[in-house]
N, C-alpha and C. Protein backbone atom coordinates (compact mmCIF):
# COMPACT_ATOMS: atom_id res chain seq x y z
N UNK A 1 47.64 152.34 163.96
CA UNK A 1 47.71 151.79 162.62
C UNK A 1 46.86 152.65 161.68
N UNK A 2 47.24 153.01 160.28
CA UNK A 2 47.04 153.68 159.66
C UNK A 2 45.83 152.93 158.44
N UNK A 3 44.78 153.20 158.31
CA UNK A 3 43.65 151.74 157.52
C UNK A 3 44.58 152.33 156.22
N UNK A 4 44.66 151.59 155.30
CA UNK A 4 44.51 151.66 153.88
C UNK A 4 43.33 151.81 153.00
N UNK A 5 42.63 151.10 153.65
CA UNK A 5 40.94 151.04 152.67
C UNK A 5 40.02 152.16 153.20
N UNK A 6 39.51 153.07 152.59
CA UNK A 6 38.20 153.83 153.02
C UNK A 6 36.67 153.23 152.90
N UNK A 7 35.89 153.10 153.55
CA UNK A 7 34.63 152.37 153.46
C UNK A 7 33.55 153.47 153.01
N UNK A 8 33.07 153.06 151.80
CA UNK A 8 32.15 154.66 151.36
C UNK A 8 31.23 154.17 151.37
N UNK A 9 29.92 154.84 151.66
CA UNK A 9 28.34 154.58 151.65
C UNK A 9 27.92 154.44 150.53
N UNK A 10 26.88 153.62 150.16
CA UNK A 10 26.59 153.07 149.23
C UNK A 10 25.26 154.45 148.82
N UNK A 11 24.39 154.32 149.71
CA UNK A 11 23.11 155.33 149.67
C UNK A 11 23.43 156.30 148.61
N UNK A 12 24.78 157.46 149.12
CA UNK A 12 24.90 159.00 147.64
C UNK A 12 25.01 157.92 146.60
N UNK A 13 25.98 157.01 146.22
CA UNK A 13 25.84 156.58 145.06
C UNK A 13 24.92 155.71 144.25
N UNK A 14 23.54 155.90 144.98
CA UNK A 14 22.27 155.09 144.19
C UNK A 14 21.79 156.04 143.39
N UNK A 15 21.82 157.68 143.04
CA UNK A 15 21.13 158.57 142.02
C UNK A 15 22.48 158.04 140.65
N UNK A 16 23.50 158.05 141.30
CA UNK A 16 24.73 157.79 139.75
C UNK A 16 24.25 156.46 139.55
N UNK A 17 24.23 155.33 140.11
CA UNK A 17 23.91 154.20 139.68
C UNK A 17 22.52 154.47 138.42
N UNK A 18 21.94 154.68 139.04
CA UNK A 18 20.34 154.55 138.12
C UNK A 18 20.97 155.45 137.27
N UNK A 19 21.02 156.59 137.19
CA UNK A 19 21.38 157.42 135.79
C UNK A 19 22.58 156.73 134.99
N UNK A 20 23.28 156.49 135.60
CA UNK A 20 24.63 155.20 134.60
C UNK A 20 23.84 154.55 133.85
N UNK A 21 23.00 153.10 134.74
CA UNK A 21 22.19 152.23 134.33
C UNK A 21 21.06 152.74 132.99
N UNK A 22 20.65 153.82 133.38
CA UNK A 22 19.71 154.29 132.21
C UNK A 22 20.11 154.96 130.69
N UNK A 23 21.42 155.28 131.06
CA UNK A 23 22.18 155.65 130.08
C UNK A 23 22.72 154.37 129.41
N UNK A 24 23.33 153.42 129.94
CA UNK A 24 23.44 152.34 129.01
C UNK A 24 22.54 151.45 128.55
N UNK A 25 20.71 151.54 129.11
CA UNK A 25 19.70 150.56 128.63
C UNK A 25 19.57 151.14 127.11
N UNK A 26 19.63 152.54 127.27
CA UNK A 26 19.14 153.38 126.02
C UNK A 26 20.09 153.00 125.35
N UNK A 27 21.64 152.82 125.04
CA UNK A 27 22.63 152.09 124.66
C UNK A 27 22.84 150.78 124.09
N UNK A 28 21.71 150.29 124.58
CA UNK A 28 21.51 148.68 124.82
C UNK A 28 23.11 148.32 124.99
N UNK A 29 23.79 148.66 126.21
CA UNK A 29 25.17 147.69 126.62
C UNK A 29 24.76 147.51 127.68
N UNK A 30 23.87 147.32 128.35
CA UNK A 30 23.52 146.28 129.70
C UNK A 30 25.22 146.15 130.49
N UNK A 31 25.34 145.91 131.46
CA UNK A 31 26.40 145.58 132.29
C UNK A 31 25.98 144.81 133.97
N UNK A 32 26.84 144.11 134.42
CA UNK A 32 26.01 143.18 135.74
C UNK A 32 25.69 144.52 136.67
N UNK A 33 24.73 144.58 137.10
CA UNK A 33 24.51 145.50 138.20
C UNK A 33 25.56 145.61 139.53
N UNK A 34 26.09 144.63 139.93
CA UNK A 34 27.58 144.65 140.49
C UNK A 34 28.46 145.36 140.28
N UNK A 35 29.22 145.26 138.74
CA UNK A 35 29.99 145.82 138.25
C UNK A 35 29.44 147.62 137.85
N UNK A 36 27.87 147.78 137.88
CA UNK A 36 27.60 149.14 137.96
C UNK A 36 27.65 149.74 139.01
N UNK A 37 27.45 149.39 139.95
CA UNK A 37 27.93 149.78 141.40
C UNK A 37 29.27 150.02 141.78
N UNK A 38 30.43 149.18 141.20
CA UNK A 38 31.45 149.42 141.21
C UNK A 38 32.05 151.06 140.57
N UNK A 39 31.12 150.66 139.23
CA UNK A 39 31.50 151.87 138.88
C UNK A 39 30.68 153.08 139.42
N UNK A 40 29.66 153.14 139.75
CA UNK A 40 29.04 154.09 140.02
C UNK A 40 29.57 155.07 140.97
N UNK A 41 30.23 153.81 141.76
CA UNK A 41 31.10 154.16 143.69
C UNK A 41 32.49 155.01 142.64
N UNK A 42 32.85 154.73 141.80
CA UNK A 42 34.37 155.38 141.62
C UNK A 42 33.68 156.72 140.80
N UNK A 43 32.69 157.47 140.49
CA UNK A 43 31.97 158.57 139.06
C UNK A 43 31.93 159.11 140.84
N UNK A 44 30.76 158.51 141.43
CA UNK A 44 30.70 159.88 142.83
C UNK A 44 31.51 160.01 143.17
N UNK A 45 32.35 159.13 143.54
CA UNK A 45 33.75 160.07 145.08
C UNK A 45 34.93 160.59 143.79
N UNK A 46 34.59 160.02 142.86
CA UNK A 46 35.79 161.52 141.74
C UNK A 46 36.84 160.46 141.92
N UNK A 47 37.13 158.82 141.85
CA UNK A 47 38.05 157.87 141.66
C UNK A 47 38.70 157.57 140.62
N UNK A 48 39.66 156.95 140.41
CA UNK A 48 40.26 156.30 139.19
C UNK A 48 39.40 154.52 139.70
N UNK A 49 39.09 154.10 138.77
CA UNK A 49 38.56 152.56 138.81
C UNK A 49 39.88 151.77 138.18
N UNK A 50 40.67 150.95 139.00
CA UNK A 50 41.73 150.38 138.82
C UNK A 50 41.31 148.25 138.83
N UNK A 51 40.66 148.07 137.60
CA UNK A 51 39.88 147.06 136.98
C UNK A 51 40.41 146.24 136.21
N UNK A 52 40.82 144.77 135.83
CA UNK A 52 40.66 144.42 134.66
C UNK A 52 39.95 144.50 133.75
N UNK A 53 38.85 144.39 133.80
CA UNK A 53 37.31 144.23 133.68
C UNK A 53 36.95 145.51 132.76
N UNK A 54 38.39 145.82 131.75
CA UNK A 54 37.62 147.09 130.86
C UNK A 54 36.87 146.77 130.02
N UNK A 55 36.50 145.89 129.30
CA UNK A 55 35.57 145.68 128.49
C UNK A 55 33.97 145.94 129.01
N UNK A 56 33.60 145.90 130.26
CA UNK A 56 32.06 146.09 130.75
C UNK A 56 32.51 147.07 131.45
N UNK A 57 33.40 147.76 132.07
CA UNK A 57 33.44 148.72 132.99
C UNK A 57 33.55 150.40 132.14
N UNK A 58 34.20 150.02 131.34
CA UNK A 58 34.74 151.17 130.05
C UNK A 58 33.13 151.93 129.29
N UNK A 59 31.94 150.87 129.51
CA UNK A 59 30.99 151.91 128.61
C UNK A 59 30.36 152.33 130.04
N UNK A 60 30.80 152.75 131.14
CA UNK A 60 30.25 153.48 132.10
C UNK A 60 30.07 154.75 131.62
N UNK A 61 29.31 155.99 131.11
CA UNK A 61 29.70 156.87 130.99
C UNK A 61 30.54 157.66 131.83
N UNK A 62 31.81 158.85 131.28
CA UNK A 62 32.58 159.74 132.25
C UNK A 62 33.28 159.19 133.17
N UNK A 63 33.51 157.08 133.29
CA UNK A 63 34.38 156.97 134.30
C UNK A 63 36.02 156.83 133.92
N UNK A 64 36.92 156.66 135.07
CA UNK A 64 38.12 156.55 134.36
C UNK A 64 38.51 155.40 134.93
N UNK A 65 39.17 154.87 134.29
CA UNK A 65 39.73 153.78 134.32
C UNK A 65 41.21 153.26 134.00
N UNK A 66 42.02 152.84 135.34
CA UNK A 66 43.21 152.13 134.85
C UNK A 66 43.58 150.45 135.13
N UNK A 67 44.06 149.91 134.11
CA UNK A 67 44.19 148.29 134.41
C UNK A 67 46.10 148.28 134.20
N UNK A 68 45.79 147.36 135.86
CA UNK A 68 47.88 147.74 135.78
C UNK A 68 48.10 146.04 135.61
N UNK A 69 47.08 145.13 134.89
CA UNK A 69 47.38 144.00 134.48
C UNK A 69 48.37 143.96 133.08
N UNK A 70 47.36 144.53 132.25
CA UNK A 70 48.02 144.82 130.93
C UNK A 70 48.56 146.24 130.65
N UNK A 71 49.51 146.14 131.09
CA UNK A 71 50.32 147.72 130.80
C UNK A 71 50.94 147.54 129.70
């Protein structure tokens, strides 16, 4: 059987997390630390982030993002 899901380590993506995070305090757009992790995991491995959730996910800096809710 062939997995569908890849399981990525969290650890490389704690330097993008904090630099994300610090880039939006200076911003003042705060976002749940959850949802920065989310994004943080799709900026390292070079992902598309496929989200509803563009309104808090969108001021990630440099991430991309597609929502196939509202097309």
């Amino acid at each position: 059987m062939i997995s569908l899901l890849a399981v990525k380590p969290i650890y490389p993506v704690l330097p993008v997390f904090a630099e994300a995070k610090a880039q939006l305090r200076k911003r003042g757009l705060m976002i749940d630390d959850f949802d920065m992790l989310i994004g943080a995991t799709a900026l390292k491995h070079d992902m598309i982030l496929v989200t509803e959730n563009v309104k808090h996910l969108s001021h990630v800096p440099g991430i991309v993002i597609e929502n196939w809710i509202n097309r």
